[in-house]
C-alpha atoms as a PDB file:
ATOM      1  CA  UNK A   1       0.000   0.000   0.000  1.00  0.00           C
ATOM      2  CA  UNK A   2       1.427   3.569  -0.985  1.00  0.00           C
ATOM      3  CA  UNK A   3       1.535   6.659   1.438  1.00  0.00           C
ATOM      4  CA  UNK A   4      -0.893   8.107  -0.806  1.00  0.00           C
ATOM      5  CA  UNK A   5      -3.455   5.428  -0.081  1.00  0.00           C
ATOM      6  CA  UNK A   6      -2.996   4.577   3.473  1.00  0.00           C
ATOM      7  CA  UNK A   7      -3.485   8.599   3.997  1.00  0.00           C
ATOM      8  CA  UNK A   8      -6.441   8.312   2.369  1.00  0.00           C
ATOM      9  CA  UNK A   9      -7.845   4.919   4.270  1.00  0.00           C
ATOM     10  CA  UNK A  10      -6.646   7.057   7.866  1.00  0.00           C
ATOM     11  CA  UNK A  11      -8.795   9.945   6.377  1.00  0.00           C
ATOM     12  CA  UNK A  12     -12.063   7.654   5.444  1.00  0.00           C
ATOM     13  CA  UNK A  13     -12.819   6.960   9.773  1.00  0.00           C
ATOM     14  CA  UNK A  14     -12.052  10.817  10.202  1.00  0.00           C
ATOM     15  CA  UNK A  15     -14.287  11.792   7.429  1.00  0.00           C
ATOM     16  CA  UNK A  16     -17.012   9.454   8.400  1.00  0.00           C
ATOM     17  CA  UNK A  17     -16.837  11.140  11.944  1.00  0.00           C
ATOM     18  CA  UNK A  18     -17.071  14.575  11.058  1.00  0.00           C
ATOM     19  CA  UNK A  19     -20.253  14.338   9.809  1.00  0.00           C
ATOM     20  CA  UNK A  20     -22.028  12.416  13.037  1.00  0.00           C
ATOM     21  CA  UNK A  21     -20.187  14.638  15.075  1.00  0.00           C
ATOM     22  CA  UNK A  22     -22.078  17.773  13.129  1.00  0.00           C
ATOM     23  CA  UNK A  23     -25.147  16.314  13.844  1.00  0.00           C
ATOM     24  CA  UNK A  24     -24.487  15.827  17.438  1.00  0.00           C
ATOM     25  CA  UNK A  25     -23.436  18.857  18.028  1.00  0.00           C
ATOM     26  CA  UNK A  26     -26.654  20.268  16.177  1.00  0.00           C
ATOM     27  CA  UNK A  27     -29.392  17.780  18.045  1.00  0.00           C
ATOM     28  CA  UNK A  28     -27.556  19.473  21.680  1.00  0.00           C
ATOM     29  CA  UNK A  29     -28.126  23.170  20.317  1.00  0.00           C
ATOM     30  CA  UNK A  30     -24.267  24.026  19.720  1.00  0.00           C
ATOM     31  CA  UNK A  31     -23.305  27.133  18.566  1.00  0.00           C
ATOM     32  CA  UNK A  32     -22.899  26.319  15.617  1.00  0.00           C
ATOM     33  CA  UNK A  33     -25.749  28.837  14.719  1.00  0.00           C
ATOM     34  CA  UNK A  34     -24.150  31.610  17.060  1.00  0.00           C
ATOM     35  CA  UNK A  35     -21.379  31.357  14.900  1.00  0.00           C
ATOM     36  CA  UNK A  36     -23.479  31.497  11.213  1.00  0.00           C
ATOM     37  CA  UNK A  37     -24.401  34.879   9.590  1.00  0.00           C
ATOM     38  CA  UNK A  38     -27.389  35.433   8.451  1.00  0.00           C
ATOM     39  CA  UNK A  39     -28.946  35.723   5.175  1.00  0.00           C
ATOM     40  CA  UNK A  40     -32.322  35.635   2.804  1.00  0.00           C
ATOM     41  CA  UNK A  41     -33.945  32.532   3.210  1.00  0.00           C
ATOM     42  CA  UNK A  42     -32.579  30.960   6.827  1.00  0.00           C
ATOM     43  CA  UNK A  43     -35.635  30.117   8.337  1.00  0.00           C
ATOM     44  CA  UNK A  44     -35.689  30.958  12.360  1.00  0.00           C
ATOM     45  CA  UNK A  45     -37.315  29.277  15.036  1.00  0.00           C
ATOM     46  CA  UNK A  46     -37.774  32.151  18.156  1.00  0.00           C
ATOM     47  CA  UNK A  47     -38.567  30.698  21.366  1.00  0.00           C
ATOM     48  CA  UNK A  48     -39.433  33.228  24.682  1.00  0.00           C
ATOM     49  CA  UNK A  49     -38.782  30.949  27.591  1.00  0.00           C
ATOM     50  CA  UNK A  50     -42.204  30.937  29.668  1.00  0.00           C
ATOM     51  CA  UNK A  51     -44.594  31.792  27.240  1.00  0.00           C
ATOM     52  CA  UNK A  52     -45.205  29.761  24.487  1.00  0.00           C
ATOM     53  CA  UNK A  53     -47.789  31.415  22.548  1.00  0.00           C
ATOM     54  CA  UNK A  54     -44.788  33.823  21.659  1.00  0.00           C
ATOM     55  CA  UNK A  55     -42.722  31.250  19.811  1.00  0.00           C
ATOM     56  CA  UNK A  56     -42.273  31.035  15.807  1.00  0.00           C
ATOM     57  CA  UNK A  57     -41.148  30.226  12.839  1.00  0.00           C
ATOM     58  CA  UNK A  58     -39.618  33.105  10.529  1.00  0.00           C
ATOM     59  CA  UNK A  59     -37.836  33.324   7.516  1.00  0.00           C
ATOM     60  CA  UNK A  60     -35.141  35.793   6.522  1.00  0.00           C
ATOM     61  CA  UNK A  61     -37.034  38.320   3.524  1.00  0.00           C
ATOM     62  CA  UNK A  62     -34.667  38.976   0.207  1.00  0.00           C
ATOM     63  CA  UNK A  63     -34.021  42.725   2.357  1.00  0.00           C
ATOM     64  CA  UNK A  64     -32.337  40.694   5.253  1.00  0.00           C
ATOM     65  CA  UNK A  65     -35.355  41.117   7.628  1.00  0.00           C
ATOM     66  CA  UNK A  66     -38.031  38.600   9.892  1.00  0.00           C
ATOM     67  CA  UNK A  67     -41.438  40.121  10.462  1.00  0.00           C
ATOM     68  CA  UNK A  68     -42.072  39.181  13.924  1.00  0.00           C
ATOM     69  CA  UNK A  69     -45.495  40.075  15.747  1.00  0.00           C
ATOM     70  CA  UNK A  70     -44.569  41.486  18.703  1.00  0.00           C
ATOM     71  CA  UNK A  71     -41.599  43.641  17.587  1.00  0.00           C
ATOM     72  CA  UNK A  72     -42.096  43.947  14.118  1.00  0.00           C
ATOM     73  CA  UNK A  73     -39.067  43.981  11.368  1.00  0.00           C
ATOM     74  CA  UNK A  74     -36.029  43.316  12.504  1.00  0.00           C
ATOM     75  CA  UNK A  75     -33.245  43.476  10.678  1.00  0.00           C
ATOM     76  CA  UNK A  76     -31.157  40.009  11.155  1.00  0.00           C
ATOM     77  CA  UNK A  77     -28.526  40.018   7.662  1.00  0.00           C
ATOM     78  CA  UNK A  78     -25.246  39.614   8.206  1.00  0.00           C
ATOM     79  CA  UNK A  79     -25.945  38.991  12.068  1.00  0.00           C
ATOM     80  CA  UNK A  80     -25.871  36.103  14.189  1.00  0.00           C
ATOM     81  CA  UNK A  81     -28.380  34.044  15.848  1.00  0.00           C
ATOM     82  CA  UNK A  82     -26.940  35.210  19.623  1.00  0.00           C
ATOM     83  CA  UNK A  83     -27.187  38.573  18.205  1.00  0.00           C
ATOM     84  CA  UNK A  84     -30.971  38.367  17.159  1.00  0.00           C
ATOM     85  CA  UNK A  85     -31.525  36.723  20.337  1.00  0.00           C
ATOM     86  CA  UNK A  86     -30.508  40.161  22.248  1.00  0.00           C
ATOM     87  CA  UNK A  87     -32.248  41.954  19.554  1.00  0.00           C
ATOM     88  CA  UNK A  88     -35.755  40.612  20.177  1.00  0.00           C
ATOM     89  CA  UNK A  89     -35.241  40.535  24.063  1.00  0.00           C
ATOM     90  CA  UNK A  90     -34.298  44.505  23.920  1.00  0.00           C
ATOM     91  CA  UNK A  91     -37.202  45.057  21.589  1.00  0.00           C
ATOM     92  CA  UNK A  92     -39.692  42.452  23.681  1.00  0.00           C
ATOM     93  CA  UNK A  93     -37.852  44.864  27.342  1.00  0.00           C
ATOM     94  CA  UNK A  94     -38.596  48.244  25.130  1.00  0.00           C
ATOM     95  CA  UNK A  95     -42.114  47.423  23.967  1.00  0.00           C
ATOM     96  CA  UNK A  96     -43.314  46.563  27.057  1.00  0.00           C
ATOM     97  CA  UNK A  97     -44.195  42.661  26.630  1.00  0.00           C
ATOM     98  CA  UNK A  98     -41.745  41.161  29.145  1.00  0.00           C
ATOM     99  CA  UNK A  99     -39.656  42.853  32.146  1.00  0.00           C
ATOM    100  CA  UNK A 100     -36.847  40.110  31.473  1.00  0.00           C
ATOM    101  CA  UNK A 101     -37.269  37.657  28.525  1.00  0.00           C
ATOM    102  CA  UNK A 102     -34.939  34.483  27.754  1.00  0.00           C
ATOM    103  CA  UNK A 103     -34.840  34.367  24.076  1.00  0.00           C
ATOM    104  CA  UNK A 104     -33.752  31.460  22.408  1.00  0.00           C
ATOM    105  CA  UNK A 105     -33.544  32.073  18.516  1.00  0.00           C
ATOM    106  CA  UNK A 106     -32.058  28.625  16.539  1.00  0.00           C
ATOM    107  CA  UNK A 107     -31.872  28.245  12.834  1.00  0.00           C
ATOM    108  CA  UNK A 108     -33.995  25.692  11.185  1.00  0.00           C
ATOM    109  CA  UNK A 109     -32.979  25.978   7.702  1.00  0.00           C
ATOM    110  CA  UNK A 110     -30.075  27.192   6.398  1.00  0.00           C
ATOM    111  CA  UNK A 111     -30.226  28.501   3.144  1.00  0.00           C
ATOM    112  CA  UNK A 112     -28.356  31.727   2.617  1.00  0.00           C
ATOM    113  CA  UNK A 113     -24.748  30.731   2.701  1.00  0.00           C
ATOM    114  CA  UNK A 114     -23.541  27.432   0.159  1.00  0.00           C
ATOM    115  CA  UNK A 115     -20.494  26.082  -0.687  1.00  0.00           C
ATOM    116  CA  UNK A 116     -20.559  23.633  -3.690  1.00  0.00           C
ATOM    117  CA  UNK A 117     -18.235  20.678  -4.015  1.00  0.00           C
ATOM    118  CA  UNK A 118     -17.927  19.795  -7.206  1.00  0.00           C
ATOM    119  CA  UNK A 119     -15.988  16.745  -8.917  1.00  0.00           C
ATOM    120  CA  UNK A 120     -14.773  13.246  -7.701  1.00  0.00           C
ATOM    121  CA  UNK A 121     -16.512  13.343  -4.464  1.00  0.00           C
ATOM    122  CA  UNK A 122     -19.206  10.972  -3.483  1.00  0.00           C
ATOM    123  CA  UNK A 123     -22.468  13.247  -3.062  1.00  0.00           C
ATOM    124  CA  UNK A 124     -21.376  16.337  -5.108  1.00  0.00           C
ATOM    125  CA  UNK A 125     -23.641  19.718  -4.541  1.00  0.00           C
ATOM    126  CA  UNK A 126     -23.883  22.552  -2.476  1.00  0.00           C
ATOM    127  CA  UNK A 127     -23.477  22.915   1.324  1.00  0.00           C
ATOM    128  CA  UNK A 128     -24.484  24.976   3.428  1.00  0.00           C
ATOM    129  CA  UNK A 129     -22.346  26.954   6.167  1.00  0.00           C
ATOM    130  CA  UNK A 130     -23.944  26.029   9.590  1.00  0.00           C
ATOM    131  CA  UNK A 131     -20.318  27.192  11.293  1.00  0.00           C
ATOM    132  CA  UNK A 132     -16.660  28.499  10.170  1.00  0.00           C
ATOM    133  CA  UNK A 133     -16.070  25.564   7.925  1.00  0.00           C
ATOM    134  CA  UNK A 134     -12.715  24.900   6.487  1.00  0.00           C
ATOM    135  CA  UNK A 135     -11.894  22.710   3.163  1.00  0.00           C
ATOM    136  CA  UNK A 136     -11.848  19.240   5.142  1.00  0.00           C
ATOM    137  CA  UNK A 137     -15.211  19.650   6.806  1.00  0.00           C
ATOM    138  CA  UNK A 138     -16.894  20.387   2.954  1.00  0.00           C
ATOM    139  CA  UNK A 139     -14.951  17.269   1.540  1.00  0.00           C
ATOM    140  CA  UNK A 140     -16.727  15.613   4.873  1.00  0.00           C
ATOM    141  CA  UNK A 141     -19.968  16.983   4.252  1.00  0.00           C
ATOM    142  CA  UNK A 142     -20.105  15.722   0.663  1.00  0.00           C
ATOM    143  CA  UNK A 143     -19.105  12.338   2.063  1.00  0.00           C
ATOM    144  CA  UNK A 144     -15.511  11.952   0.849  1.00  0.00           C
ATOM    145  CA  UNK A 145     -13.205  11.853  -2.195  1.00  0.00           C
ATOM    146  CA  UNK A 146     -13.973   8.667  -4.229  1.00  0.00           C
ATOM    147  CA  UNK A 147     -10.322   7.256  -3.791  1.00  0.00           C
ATOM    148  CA  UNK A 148     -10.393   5.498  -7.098  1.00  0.00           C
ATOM    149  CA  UNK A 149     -10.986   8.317  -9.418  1.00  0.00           C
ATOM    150  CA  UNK A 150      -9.770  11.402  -7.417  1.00  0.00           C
ATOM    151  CA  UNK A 151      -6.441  13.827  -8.097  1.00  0.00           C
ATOM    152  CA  UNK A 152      -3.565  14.421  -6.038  1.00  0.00           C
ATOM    153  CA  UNK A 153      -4.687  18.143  -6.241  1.00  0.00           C
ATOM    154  CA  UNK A 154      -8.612  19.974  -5.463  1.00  0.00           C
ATOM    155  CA  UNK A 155      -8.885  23.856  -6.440  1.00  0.00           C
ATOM    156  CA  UNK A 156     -10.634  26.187  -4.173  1.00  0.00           C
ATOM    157  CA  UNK A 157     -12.180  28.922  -6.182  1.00  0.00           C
ATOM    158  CA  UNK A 158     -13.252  31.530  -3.442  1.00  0.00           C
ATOM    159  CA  UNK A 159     -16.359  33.320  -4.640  1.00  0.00           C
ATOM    160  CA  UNK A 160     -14.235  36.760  -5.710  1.00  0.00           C
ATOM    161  CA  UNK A 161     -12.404  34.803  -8.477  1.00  0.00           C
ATOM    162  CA  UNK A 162      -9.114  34.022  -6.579  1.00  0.00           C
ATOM    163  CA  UNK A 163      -7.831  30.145  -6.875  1.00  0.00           C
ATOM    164  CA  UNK A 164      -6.399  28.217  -4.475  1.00  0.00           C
ATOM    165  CA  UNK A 165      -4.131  24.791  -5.265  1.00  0.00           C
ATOM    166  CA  UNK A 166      -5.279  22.720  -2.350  1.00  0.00           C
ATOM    167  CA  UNK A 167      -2.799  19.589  -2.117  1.00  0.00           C
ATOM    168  CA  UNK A 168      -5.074  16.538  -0.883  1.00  0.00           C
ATOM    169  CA  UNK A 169      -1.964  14.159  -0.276  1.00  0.00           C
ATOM    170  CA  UNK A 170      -0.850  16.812   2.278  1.00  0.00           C
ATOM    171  CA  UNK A 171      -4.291  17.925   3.020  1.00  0.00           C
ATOM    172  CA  UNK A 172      -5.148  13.877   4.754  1.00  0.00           C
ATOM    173  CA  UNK A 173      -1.669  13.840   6.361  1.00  0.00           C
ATOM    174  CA  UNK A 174      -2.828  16.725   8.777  1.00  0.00           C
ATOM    175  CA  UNK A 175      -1.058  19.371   7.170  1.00  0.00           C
ATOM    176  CA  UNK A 176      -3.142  22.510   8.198  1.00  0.00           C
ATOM    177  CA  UNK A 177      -1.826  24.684   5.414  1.00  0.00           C
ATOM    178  CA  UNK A 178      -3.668  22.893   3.105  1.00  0.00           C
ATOM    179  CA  UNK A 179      -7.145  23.460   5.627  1.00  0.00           C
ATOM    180  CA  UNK A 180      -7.876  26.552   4.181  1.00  0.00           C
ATOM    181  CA  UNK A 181     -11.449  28.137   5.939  1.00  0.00           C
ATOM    182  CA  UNK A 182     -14.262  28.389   3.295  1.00  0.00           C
ATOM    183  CA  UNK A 183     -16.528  31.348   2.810  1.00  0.00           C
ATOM    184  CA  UNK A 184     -20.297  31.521   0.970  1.00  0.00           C
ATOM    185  CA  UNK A 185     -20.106  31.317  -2.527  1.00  0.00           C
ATOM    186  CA  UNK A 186     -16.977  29.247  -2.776  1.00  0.00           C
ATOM    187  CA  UNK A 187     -16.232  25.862  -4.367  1.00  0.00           C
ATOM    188  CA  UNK A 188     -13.871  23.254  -4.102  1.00  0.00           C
ATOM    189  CA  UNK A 189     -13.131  21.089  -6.862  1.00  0.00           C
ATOM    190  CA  UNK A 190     -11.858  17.985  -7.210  1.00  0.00           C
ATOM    191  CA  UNK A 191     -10.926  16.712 -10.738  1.00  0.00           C
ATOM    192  CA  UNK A 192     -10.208  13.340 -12.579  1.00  0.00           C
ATOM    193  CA  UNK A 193      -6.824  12.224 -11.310  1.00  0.00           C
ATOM    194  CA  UNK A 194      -4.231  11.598 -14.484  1.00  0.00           C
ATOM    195  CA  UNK A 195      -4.347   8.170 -15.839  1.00  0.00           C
ATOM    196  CA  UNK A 196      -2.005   5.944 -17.831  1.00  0.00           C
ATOM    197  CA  UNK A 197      -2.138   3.301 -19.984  1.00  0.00           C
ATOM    198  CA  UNK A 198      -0.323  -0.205 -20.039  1.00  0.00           C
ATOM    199  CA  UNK A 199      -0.240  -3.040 -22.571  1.00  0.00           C
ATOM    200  CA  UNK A 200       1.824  -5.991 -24.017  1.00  0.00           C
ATOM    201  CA  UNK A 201       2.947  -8.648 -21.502  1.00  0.00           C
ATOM    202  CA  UNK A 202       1.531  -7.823 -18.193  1.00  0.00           C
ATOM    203  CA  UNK A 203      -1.369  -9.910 -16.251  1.00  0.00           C
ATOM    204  CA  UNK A 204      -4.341  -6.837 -16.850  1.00  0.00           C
ATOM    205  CA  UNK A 205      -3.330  -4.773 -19.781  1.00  0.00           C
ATOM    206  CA  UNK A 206      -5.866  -1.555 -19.861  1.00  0.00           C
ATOM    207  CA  UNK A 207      -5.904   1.952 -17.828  1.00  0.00           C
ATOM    208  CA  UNK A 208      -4.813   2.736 -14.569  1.00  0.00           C
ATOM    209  CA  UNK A 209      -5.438   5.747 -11.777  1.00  0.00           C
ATOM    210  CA  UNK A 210      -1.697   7.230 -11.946  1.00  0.00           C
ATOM    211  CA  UNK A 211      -0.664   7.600  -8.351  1.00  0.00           C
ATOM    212  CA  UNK A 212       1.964  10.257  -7.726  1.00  0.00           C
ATOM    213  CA  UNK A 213       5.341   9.639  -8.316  1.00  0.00           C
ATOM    214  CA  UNK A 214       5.028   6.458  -9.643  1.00  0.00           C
ATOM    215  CA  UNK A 215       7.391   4.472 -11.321  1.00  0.00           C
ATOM    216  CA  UNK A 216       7.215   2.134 -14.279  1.00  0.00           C
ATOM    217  CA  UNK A 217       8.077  -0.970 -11.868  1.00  0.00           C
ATOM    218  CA  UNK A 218       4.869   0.289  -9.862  1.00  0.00           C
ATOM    219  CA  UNK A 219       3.036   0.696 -13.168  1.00  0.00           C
ATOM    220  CA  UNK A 220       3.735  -2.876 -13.715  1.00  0.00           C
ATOM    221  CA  UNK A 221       2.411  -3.731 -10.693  1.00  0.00           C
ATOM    222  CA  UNK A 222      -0.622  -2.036 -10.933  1.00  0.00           C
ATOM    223  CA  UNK A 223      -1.296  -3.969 -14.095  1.00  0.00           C
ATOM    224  CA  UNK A 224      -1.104  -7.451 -12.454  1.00  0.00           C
ATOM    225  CA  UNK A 225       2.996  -7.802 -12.981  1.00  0.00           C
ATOM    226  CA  UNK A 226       4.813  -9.264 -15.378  1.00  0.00           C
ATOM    227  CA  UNK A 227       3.313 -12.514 -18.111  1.00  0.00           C
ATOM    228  CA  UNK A 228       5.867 -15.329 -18.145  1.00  0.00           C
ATOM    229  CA  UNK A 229       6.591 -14.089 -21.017  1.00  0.00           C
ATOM    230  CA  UNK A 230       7.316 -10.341 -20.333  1.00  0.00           C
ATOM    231  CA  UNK A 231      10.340  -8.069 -19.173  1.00  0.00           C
ATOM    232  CA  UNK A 232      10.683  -5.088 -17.650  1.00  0.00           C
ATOM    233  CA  UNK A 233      14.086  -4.231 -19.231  1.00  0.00           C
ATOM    234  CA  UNK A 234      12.823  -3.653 -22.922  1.00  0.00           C
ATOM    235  CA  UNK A 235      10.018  -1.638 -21.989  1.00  0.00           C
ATOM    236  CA  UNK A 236       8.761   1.765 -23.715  1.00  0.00           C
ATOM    237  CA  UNK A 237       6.849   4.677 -23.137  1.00  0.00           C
ATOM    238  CA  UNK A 238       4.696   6.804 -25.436  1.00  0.00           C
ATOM    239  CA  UNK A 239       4.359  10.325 -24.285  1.00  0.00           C
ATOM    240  CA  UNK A 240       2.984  13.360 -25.960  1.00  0.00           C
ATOM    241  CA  UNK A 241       4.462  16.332 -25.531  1.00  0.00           C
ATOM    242  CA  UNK A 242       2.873  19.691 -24.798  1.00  0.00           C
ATOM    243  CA  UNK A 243       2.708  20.535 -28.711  1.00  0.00           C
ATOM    244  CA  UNK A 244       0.711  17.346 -29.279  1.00  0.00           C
ATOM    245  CA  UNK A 245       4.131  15.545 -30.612  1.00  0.00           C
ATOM    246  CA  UNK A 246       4.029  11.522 -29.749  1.00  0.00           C
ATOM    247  CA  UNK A 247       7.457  10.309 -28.871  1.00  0.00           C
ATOM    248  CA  UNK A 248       8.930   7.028 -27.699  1.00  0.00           C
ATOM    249  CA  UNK A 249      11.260   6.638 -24.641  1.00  0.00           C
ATOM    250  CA  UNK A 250      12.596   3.236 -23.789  1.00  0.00           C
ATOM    251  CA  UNK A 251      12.775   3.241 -19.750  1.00  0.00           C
ATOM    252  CA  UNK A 252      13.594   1.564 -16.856  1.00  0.00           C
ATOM    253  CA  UNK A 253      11.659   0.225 -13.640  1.00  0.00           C
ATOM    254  CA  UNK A 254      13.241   3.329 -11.960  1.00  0.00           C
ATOM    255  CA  UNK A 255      11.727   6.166 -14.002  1.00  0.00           C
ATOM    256  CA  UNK A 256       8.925   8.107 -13.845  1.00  0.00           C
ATOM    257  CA  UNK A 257       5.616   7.962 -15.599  1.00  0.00           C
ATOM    258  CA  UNK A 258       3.736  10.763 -16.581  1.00  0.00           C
ATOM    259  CA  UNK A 259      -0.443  11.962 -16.991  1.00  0.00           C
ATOM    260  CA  UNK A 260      -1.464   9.588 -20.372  1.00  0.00           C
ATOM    261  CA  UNK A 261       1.961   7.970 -20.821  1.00  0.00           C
ATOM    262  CA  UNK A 262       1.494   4.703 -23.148  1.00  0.00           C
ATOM    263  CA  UNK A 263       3.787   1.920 -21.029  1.00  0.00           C
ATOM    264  CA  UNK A 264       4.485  -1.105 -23.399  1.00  0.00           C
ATOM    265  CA  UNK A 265       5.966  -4.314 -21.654  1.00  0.00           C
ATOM    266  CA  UNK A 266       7.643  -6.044 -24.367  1.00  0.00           C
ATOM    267  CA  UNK A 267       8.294 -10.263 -24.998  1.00  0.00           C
ATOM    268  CA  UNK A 268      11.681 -11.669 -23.118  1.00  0.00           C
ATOM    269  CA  UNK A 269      14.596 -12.056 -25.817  1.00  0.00           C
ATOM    270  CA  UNK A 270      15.449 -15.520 -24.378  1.00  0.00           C
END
């Protein structure tokens, strides 16, 4: 097993976690949504401690705003739920409703603020923010990279146009560089990971995921090894170059292959 893969394998447990540990936190009222701006669309559910007839559901107008009966419009966009929560208490103090209300404002639907993962993950869409969310917690929220199809390298293009390389081999070996935070209207993408292809006299001639830094003695591998037949010591490569100009390379075990190298594993001499 490469590096590459047992990072990913350590990541899977993590990633799987992530995700109950979200919902814990949100079935025990964390703060999740003290933490989470608001926007058009979040739906709120406003609780007043002691007197239930007060308590409803509101949604967040296109103006940033909840109509609530016994204050009125209040202005919520770009705030927090804590903050709304002192809001309506002032207002509820002010208007003469309650000498001391507890206020509990929680949001039941967020809406306003999305990332989208995009690519070779295994439930691609958008996400919502619920908290400060970094690049990890996204991948965990769309439920992992598919392993089998996924690049080295995601892109994280933050909603005002600037791109960031986000390198995933580092990324699952706890490298918190590579954890950059995520903001609404950003997406992380994942694309195809570089593939070669191997024929002549190996076990599974066909196309292969090409794993980084891999050799053609690892290519072989990955293509079932060697037919009784076959040696690695007359073996060539194909390559294109940037200009679209094919060229041949004979190679050893030793070398490196490259994104849509042709590998062919030629008959023994003797």
């Amino acid at each position: 097993m490469t590096l590459w893969n047992a990072a990913r394998r350590g990541l899977l447990a993590m990633l799987l976690l992530v995700p109950a540990l979200a919902s814990a936190a949100a079935a025990t009222g964390d703060n999740d949504s003290a933490e989470y701006r608001l926007g058009a669309g979040d739906l709120l559910k406003i609780n007043v401690y002691g007197y239930p007839d007060m308590s409803a559901d509101v949604r967040v107008d296109e103006a940033g705003s909840i109509s609530y009966a016994y204050v009125g419009q209040v202005a919520v966009g770009g705030r927090s739920a804590r903050d709304v929560e002192s809001l309506v208490a002032q207002k509820l103090i002010t208007g003469g409703f309650i000498r001391s209300p507890q206020v509990s404002v929680l949001v039941a639907d967020y809406r306003s603020q999305k990332v989208a993962v995009m690519g070779q993950v295994s439930r691609p869409g958008q996400y919502p923010l619920r908290k400060s969310s970094s690049v990890i917690d996204l991948l965990a929220e769309a439920g992992g990279i598919v392993n089998a199809t996924a690049a080295d390298e995601a892109t994280l293009l933050h909603a005002d146009g600037r791109k960031l390389a986000i390198d995933l081999f580092a990324l699952f070996d706890g490298d918190p560089t590579q954890n950059s935070p995520v903001s609404a209207g950003d997406t992380i993408y994942v694309p195809r990971a570089s593939q070669f292809y191997i024929y002549g006299e190996v076990q599974r001639p066909g196309t292969y995921r090409l794993e980084r830094n891999m050799t053609v003695s690892q290519a072989i591998s990955a293509g079932g090894g060697l037919t009784p037949r076959g040696t690695d010591r007359r073996a060539t490569v194909k390559r294109r170059s940037e200009q679209g100009k094919e060229t041949r390379l004979t190679v050893k075990g030793s070398d490196l292959l490259q994104a849509d190298d042709v590998l062919v594993v030629k008959e023994s001499l003797f």
